[in-house]
PDB file of N, CA and C in Angstrom:
ATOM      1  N   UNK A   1     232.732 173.684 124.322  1.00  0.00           N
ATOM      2  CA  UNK A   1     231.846 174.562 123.575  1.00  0.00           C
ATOM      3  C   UNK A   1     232.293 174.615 122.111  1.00  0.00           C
ATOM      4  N   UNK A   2     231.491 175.011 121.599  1.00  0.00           N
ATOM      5  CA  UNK A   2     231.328 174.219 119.352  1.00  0.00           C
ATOM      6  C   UNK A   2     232.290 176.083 119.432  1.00  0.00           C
ATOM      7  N   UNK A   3     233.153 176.156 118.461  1.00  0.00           N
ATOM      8  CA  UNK A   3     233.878 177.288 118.014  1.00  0.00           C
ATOM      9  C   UNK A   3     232.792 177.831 117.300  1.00  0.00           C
ATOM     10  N   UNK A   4     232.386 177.347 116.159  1.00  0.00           N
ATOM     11  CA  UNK A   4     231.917 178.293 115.287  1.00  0.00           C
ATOM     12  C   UNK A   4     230.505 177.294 114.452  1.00  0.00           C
ATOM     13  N   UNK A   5     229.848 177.914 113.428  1.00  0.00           N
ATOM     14  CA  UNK A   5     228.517 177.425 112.886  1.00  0.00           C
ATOM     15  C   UNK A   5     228.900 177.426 111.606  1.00  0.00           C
ATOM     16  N   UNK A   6     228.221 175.523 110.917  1.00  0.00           N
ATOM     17  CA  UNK A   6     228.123 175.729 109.698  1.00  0.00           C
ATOM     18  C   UNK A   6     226.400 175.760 109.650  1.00  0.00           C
ATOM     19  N   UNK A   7     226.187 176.155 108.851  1.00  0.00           N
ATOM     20  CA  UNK A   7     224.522 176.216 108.459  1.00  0.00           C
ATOM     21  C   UNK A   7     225.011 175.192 107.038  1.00  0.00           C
ATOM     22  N   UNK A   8     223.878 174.076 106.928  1.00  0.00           N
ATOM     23  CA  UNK A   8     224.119 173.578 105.607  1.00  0.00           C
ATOM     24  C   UNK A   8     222.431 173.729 104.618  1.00  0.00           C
ATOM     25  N   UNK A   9     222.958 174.434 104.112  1.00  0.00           N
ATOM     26  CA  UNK A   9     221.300 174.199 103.273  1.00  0.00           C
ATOM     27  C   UNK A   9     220.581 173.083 102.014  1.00  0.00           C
ATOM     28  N   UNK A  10     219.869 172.924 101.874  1.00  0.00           N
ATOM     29  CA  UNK A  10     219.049 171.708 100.555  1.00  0.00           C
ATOM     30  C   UNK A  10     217.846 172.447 100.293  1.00  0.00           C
ATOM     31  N   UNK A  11     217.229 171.909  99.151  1.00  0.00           N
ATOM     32  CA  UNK A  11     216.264 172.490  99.016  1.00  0.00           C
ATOM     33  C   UNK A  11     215.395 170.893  98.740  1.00  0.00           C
ATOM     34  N   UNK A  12     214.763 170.848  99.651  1.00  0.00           N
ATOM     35  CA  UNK A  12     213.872 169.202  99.908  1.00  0.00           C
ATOM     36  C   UNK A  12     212.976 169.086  98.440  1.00  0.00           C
ATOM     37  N   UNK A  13     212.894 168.807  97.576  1.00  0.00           N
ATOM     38  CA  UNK A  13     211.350 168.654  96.544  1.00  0.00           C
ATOM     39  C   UNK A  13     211.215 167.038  97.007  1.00  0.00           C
ATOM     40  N   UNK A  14     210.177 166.582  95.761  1.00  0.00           N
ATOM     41  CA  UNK A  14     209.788 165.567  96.142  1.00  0.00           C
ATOM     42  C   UNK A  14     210.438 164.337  95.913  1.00  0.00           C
ATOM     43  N   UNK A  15     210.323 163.365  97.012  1.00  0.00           N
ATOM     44  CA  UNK A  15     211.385 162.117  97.163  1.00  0.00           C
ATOM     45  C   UNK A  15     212.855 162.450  98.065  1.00  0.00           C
ATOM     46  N   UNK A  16     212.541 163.876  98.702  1.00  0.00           N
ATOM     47  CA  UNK A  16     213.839 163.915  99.240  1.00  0.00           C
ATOM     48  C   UNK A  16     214.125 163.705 100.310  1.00  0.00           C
ATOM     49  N   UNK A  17     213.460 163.318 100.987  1.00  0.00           N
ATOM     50  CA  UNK A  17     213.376 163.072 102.511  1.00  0.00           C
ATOM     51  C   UNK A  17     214.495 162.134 102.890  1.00  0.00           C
ATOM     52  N   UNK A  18     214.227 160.656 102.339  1.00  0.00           N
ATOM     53  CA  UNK A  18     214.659 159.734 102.903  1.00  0.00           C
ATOM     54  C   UNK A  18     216.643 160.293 102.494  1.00  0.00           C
ATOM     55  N   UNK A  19     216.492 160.711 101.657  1.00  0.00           N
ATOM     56  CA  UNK A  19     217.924 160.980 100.868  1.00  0.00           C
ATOM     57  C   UNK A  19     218.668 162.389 101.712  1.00  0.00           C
ATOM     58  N   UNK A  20     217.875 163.553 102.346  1.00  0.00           N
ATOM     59  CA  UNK A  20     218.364 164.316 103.002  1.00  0.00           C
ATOM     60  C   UNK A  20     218.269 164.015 104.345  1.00  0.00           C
ATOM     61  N   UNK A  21     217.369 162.837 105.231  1.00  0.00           N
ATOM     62  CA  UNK A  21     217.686 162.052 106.316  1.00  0.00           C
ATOM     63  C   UNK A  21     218.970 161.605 106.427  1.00  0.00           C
ATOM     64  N   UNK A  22     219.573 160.938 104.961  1.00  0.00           N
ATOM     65  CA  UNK A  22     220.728 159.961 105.248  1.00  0.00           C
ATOM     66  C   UNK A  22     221.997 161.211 105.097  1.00  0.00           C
ATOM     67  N   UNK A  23     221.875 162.170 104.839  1.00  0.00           N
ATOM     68  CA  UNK A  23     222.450 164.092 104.258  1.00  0.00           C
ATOM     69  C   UNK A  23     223.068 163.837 105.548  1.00  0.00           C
ATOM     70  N   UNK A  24     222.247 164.553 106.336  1.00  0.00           N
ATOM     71  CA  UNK A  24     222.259 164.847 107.862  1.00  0.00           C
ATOM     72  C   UNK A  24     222.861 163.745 108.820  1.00  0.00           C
ATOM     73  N   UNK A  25     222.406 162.458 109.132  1.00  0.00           N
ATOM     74  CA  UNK A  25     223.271 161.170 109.627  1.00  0.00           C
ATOM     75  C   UNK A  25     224.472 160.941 109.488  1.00  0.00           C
ATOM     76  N   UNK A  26     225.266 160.779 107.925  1.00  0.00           N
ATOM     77  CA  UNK A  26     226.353 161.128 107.365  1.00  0.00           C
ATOM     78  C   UNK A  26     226.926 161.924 107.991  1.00  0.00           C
ATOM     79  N   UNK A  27     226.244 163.432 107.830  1.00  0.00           N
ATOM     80  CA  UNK A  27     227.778 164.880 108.192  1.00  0.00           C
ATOM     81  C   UNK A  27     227.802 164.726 109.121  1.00  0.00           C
ATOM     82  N   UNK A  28     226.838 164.520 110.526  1.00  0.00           N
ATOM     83  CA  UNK A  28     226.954 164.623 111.544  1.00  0.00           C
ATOM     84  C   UNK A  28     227.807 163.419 112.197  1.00  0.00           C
ATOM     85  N   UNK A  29     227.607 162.012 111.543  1.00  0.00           N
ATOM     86  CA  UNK A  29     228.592 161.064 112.243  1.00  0.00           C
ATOM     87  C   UNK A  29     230.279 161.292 111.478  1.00  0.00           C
ATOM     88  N   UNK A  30     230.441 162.082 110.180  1.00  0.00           N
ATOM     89  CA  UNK A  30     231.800 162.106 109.859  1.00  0.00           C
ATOM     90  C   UNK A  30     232.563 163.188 110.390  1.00  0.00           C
ATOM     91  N   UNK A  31     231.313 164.480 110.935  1.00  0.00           N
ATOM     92  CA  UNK A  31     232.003 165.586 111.003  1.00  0.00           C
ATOM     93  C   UNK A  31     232.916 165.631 112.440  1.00  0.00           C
ATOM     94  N   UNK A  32     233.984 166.444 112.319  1.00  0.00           N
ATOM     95  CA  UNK A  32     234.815 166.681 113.612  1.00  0.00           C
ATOM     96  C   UNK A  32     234.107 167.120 115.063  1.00  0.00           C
ATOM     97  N   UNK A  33     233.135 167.420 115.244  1.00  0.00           N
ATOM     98  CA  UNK A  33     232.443 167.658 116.416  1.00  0.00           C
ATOM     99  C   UNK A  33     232.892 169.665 116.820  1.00  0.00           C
ATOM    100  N   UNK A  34     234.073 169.790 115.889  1.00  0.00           N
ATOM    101  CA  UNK A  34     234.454 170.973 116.387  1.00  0.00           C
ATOM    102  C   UNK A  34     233.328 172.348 115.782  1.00  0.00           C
ATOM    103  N   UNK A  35     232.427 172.402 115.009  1.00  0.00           N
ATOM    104  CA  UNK A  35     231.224 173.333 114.313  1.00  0.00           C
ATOM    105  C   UNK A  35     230.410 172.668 114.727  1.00  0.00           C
ATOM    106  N   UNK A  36     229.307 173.601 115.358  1.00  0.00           N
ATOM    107  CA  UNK A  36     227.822 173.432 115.430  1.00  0.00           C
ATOM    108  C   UNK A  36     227.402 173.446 114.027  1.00  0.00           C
ATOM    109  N   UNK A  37     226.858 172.489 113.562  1.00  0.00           N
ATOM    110  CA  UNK A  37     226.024 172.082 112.582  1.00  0.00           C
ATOM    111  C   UNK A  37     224.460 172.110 112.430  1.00  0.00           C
ATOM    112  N   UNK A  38     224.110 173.153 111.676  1.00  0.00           N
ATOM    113  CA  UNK A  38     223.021 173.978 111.483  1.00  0.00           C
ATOM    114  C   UNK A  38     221.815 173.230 110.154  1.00  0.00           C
ATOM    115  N   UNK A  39     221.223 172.534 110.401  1.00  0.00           N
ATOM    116  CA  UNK A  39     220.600 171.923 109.133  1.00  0.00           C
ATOM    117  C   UNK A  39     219.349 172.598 108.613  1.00  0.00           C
ATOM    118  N   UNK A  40     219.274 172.578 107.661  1.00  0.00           N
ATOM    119  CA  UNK A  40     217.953 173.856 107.210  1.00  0.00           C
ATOM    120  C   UNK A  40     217.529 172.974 105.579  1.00  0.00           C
ATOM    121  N   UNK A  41     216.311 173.338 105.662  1.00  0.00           N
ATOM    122  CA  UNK A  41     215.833 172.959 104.051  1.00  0.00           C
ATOM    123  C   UNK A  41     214.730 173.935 103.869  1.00  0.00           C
ATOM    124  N   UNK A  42     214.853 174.093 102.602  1.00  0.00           N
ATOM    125  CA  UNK A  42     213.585 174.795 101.956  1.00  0.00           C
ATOM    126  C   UNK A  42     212.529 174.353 101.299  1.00  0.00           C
ATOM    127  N   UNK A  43     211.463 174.155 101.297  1.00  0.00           N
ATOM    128  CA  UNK A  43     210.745 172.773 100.844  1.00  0.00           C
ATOM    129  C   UNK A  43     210.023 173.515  99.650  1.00  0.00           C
ATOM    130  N   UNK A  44     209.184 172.540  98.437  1.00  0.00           N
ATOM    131  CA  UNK A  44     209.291 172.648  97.501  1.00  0.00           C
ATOM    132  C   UNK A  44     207.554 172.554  97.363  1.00  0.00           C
ATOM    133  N   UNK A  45     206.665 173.155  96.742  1.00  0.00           N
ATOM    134  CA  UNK A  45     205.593 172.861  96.402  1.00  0.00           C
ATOM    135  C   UNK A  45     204.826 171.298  96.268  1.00  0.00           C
ATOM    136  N   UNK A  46     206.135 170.138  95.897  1.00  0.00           N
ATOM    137  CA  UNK A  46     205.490 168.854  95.438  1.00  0.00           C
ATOM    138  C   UNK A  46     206.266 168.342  96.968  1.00  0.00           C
ATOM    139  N   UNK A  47     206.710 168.941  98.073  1.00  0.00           N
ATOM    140  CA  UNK A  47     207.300 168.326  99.609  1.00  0.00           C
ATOM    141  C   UNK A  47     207.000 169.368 100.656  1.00  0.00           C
ATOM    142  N   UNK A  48     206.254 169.277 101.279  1.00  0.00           N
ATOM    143  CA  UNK A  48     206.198 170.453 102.604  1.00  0.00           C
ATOM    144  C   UNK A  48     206.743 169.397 104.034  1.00  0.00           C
ATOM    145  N   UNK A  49     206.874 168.343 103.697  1.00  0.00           N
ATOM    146  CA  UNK A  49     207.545 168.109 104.408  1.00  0.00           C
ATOM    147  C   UNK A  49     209.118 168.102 105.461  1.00  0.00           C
ATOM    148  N   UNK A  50     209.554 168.051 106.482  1.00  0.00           N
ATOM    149  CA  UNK A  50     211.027 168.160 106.944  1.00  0.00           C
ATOM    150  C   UNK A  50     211.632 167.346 106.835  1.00  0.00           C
ATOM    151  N   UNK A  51     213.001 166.739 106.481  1.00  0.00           N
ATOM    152  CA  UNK A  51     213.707 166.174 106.872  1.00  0.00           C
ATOM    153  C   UNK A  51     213.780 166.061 108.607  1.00  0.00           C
ATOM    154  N   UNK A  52     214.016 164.887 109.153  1.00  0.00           N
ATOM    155  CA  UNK A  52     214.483 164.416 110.473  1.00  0.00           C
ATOM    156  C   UNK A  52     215.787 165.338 111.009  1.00  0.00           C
ATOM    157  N   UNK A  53     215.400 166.215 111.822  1.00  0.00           N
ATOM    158  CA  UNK A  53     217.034 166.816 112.158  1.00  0.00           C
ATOM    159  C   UNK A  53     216.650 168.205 111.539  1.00  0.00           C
ATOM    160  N   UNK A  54     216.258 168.190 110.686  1.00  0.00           N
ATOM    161  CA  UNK A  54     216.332 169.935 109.708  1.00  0.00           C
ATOM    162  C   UNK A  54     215.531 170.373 109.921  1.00  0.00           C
ATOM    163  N   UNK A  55     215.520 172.088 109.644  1.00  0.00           N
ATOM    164  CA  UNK A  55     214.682 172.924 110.427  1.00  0.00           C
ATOM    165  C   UNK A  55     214.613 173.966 109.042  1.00  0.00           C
ATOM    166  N   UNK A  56     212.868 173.576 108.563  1.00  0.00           N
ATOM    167  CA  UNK A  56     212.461 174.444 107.202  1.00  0.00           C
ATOM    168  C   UNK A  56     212.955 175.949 107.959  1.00  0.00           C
ATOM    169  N   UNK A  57     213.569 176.533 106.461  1.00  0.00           N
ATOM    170  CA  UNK A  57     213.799 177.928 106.785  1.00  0.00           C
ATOM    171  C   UNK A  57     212.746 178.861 106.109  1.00  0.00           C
ATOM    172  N   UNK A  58     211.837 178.142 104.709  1.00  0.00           N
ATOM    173  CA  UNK A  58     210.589 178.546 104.264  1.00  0.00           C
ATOM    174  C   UNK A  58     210.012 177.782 103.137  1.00  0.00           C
ATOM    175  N   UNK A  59     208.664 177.905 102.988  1.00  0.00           N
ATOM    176  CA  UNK A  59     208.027 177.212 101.784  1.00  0.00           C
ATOM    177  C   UNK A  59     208.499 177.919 100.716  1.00  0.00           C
ATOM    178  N   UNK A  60     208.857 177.576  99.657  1.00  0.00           N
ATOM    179  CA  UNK A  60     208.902 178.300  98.610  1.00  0.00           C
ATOM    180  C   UNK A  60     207.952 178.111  97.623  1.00  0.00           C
ATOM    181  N   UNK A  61     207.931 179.441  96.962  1.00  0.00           N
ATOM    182  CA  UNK A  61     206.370 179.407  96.068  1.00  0.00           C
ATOM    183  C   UNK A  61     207.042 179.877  94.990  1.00  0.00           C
ATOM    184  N   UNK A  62     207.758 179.112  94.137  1.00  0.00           N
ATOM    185  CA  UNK A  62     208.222 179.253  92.787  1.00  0.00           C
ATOM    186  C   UNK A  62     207.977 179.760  91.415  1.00  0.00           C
ATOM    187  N   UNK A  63     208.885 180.806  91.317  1.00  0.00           N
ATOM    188  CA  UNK A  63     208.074 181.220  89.800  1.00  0.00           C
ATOM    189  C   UNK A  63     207.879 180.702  88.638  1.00  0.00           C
ATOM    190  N   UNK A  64     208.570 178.966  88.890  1.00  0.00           N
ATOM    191  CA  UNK A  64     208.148 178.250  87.318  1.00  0.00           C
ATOM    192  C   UNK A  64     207.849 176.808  88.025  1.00  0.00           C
ATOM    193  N   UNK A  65     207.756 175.910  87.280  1.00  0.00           N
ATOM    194  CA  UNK A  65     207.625 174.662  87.296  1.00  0.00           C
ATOM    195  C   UNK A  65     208.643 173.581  86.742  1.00  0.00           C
ATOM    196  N   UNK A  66     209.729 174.222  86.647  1.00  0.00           N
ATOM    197  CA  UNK A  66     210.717 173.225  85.836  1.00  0.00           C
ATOM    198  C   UNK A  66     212.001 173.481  86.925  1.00  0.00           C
ATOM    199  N   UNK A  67     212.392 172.100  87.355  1.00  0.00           N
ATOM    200  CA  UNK A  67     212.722 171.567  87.972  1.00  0.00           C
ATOM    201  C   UNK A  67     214.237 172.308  88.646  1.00  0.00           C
ATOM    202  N   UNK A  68     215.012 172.334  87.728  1.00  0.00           N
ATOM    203  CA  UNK A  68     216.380 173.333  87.940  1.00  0.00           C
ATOM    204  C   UNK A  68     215.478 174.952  88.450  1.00  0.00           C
ATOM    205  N   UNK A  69     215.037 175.619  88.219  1.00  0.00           N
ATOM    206  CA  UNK A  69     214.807 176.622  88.530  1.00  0.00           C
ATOM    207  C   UNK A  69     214.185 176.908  89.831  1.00  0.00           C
ATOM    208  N   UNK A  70     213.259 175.567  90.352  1.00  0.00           N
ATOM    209  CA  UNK A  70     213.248 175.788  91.653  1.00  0.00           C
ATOM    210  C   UNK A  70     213.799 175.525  92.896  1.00  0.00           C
ATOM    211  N   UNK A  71     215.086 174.144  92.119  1.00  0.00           N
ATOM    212  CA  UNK A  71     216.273 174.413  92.660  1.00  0.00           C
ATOM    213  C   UNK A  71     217.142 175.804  93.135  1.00  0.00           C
ATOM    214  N   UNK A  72     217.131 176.456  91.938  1.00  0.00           N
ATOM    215  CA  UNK A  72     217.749 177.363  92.316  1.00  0.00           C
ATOM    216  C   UNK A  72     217.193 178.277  93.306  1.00  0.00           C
ATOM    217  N   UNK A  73     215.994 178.677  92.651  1.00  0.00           N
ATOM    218  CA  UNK A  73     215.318 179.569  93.484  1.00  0.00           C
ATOM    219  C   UNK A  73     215.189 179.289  95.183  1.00  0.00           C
ATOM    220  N   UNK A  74     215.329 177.929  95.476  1.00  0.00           N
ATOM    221  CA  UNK A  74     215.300 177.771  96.715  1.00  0.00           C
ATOM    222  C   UNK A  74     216.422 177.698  97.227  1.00  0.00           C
ATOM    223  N   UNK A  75     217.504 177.422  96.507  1.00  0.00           N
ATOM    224  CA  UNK A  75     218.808 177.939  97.419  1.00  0.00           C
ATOM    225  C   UNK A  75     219.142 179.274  97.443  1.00  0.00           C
ATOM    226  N   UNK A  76     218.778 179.941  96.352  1.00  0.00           N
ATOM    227  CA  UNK A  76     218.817 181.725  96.506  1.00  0.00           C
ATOM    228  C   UNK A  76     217.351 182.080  98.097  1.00  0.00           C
ATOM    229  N   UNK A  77     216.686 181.687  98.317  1.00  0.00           N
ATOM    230  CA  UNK A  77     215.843 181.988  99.300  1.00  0.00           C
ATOM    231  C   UNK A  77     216.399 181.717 100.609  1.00  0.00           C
ATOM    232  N   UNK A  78     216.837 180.111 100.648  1.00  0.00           N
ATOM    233  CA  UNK A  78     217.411 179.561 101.733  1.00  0.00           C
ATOM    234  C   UNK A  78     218.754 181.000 102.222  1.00  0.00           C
ATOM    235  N   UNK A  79     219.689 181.417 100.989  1.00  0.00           N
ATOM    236  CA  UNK A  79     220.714 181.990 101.666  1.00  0.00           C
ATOM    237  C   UNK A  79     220.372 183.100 102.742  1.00  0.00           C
ATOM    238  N   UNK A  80     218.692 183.714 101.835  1.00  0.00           N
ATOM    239  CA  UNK A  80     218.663 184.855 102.899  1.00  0.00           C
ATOM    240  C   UNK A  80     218.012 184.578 104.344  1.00  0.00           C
ATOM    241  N   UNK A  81     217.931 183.347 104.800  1.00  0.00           N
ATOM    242  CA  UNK A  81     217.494 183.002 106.068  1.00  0.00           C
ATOM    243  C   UNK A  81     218.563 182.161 106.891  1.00  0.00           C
ATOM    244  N   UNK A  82     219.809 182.048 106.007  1.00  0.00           N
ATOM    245  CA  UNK A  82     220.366 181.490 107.181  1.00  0.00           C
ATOM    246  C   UNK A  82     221.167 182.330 108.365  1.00  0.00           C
ATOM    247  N   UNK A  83     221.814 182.577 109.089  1.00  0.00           N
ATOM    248  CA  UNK A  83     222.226 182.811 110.294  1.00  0.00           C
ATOM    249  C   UNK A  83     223.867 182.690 110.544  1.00  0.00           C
ATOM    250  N   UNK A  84     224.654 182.018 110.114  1.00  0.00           N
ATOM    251  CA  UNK A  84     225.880 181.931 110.750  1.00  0.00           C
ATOM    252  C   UNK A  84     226.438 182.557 109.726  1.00  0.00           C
ATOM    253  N   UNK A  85     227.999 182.465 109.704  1.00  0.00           N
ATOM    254  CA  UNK A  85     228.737 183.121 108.506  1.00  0.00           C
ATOM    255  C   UNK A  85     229.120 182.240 107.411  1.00  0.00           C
ATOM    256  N   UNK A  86     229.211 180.564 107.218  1.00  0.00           N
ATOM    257  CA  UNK A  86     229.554 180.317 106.815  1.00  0.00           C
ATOM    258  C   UNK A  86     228.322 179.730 106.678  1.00  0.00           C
ATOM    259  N   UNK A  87     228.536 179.058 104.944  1.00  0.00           N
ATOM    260  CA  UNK A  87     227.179 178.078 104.224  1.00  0.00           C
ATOM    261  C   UNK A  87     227.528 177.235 103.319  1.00  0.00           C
ATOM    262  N   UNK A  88     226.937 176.148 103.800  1.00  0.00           N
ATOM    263  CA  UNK A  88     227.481 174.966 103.123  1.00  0.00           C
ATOM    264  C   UNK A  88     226.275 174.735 102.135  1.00  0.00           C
ATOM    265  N   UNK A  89     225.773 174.711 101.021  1.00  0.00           N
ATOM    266  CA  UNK A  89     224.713 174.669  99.767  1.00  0.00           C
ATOM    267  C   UNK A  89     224.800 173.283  99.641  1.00  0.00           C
ATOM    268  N   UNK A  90     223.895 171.766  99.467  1.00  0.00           N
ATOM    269  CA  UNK A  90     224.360 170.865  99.037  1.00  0.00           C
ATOM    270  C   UNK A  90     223.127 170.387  98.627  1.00  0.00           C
ATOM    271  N   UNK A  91     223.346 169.395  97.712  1.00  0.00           N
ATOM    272  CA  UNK A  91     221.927 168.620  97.145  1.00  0.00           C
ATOM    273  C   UNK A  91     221.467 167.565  98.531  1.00  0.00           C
ATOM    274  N   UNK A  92     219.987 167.362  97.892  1.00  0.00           N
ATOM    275  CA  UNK A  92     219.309 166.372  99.223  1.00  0.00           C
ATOM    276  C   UNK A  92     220.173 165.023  99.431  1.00  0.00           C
ATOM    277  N   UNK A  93     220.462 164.581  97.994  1.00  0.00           N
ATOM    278  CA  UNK A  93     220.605 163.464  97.503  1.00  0.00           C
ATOM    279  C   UNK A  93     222.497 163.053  97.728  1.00  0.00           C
ATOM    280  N   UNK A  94     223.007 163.009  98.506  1.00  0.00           N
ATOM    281  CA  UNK A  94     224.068 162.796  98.787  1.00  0.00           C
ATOM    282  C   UNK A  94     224.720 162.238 100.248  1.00  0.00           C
ATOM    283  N   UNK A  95     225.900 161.618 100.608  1.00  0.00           N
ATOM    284  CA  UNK A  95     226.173 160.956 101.874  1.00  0.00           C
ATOM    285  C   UNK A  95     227.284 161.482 102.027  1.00  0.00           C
ATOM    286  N   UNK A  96     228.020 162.056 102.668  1.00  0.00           N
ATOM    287  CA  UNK A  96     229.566 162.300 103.115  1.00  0.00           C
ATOM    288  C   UNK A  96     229.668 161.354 104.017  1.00  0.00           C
ATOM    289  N   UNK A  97     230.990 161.166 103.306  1.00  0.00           N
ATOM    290  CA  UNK A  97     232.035 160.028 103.671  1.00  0.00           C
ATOM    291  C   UNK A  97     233.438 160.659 104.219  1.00  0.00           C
ATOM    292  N   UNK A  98     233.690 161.693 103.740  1.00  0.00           N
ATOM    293  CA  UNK A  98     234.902 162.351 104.554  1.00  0.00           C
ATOM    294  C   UNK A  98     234.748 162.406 106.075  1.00  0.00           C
ATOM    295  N   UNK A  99     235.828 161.910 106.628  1.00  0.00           N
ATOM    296  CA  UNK A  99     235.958 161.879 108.513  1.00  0.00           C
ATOM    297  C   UNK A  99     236.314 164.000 108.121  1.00  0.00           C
ATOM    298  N   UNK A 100     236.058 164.223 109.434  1.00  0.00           N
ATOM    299  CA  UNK A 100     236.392 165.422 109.353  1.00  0.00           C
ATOM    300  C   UNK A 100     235.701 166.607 107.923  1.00  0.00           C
ATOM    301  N   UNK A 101     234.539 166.684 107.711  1.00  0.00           N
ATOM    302  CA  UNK A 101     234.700 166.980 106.340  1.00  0.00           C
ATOM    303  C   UNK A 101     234.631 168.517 106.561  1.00  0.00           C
ATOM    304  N   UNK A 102     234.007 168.695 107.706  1.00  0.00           N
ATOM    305  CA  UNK A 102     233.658 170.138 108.360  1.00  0.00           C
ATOM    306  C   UNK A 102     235.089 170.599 108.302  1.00  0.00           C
ATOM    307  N   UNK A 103     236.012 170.445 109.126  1.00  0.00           N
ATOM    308  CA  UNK A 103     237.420 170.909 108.929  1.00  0.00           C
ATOM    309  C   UNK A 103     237.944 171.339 107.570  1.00  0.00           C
ATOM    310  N   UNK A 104     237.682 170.101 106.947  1.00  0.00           N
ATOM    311  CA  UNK A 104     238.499 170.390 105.688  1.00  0.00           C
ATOM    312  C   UNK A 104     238.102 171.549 104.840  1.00  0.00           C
ATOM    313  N   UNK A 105     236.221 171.555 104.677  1.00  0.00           N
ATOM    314  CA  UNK A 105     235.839 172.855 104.103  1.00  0.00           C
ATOM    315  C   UNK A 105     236.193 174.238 104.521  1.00  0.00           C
ATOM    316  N   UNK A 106     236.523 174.164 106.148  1.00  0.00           N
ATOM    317  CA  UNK A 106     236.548 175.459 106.817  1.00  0.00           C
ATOM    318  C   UNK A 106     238.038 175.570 106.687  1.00  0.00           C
ATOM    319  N   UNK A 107     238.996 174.857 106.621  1.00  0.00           N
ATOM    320  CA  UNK A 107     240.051 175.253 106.580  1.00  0.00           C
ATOM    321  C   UNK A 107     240.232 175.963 105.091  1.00  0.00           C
ATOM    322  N   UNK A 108     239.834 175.228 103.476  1.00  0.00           N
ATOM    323  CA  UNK A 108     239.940 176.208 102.728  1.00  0.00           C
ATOM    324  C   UNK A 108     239.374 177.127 102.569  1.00  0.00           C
ATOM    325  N   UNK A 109     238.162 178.100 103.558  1.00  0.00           N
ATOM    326  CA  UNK A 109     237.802 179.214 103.668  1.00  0.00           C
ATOM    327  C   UNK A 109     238.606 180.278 104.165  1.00  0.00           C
ATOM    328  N   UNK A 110     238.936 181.628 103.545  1.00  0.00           N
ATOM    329  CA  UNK A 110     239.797 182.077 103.767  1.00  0.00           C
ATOM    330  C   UNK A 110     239.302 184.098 103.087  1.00  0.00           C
ATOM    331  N   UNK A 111     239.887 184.644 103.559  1.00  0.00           N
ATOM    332  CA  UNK A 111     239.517 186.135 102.695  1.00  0.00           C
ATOM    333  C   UNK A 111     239.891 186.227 101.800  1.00  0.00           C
ATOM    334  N   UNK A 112     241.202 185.367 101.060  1.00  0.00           N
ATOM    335  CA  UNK A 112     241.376 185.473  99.464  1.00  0.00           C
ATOM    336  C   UNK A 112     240.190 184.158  99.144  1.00  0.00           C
ATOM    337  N   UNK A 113     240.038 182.990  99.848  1.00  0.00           N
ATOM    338  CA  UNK A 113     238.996 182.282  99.020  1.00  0.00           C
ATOM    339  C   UNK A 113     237.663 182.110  99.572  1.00  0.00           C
ATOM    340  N   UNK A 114     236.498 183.215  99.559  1.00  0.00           N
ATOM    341  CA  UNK A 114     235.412 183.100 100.366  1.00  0.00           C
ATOM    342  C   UNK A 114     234.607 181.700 100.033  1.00  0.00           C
ATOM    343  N   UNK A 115     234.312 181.845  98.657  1.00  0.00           N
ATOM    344  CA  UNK A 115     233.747 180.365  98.093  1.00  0.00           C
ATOM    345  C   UNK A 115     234.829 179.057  97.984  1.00  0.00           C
ATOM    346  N   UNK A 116     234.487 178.149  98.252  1.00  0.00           N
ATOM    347  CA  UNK A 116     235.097 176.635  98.422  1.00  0.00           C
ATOM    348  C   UNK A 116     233.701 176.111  97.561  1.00  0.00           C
ATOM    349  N   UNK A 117     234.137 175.120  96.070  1.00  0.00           N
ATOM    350  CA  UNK A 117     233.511 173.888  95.720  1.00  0.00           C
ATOM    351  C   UNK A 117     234.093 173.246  95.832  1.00  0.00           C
ATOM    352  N   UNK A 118     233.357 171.905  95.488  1.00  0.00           N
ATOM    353  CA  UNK A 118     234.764 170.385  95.561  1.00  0.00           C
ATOM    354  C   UNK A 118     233.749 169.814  94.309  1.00  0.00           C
ATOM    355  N   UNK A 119     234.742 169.153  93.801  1.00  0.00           N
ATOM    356  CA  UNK A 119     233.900 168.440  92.666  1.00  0.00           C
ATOM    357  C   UNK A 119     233.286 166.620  93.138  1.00  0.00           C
ATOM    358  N   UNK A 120     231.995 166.457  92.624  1.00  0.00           N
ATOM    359  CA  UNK A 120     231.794 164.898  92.777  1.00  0.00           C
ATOM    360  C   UNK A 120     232.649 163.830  93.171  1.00  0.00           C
ATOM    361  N   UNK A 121     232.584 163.149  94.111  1.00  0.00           N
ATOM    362  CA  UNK A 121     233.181 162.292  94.436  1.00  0.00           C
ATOM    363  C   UNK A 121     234.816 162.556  95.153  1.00  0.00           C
ATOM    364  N   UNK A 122     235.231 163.831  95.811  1.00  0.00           N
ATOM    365  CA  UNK A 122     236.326 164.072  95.978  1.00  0.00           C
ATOM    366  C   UNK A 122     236.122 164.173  97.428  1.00  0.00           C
TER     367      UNK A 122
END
């Protein structure tokens, strides 16, 4: 039985599919098997579509049209629908390559360090 839940969130706009397909394939073949892995996207006015595997948490209906902002706005939306305690925020557009990567994030989670980033390519 999985110990504990990561929820990972994206916010899908358009062209992100194929790129948050390969998101999901990635964590799930590098990750340790030890977290249930929770995939969620928030989709974007120019994508109502899902990613393969992910489970929309809502449409978002954005208060601007420029591009960073409905980024944001959809990861500020996504947080209030996810479910477990821990949240992994990540762009569509990325592949993990770390074996274990689930471990490694959860191990530097901690009550002195609630937030964990990692910078590009690390």
């Amino acid at each position: 039985m999985k110990e504990s839940f990561l929820d990972i969130v994206c916010v899908c706009g358009r062209h992100a599919l194929e790129d948050a397909n390969l998101l999901r394939r990635t964590g799930e073949f590098f990750s340790s098997g030890k977290y249930k892995l929770n995939w969620y996207c928030v989709t974007t006015p120019k994508n109502r579509e899902v990613p393969e595997g992910f489970i929309k948490l809502l449409d978002l209906h954005p208060s601007s049209s420029e591009a960073g902002i409905i980024h944001a706005e959809g990861l500020m939306e996504g947080l209030k629908h996810v479910k477990s305690q821990h949240v992994l925020f990540t762009d569509s557009d990325i592949a993990i390559l770390k074996k274990n990567w689930d471990v490694a994030i959860m191990d530097k989670i901690s009550k002195e360090c609630p937030i964990v980033g990692f910078e590009f390519g690390s």
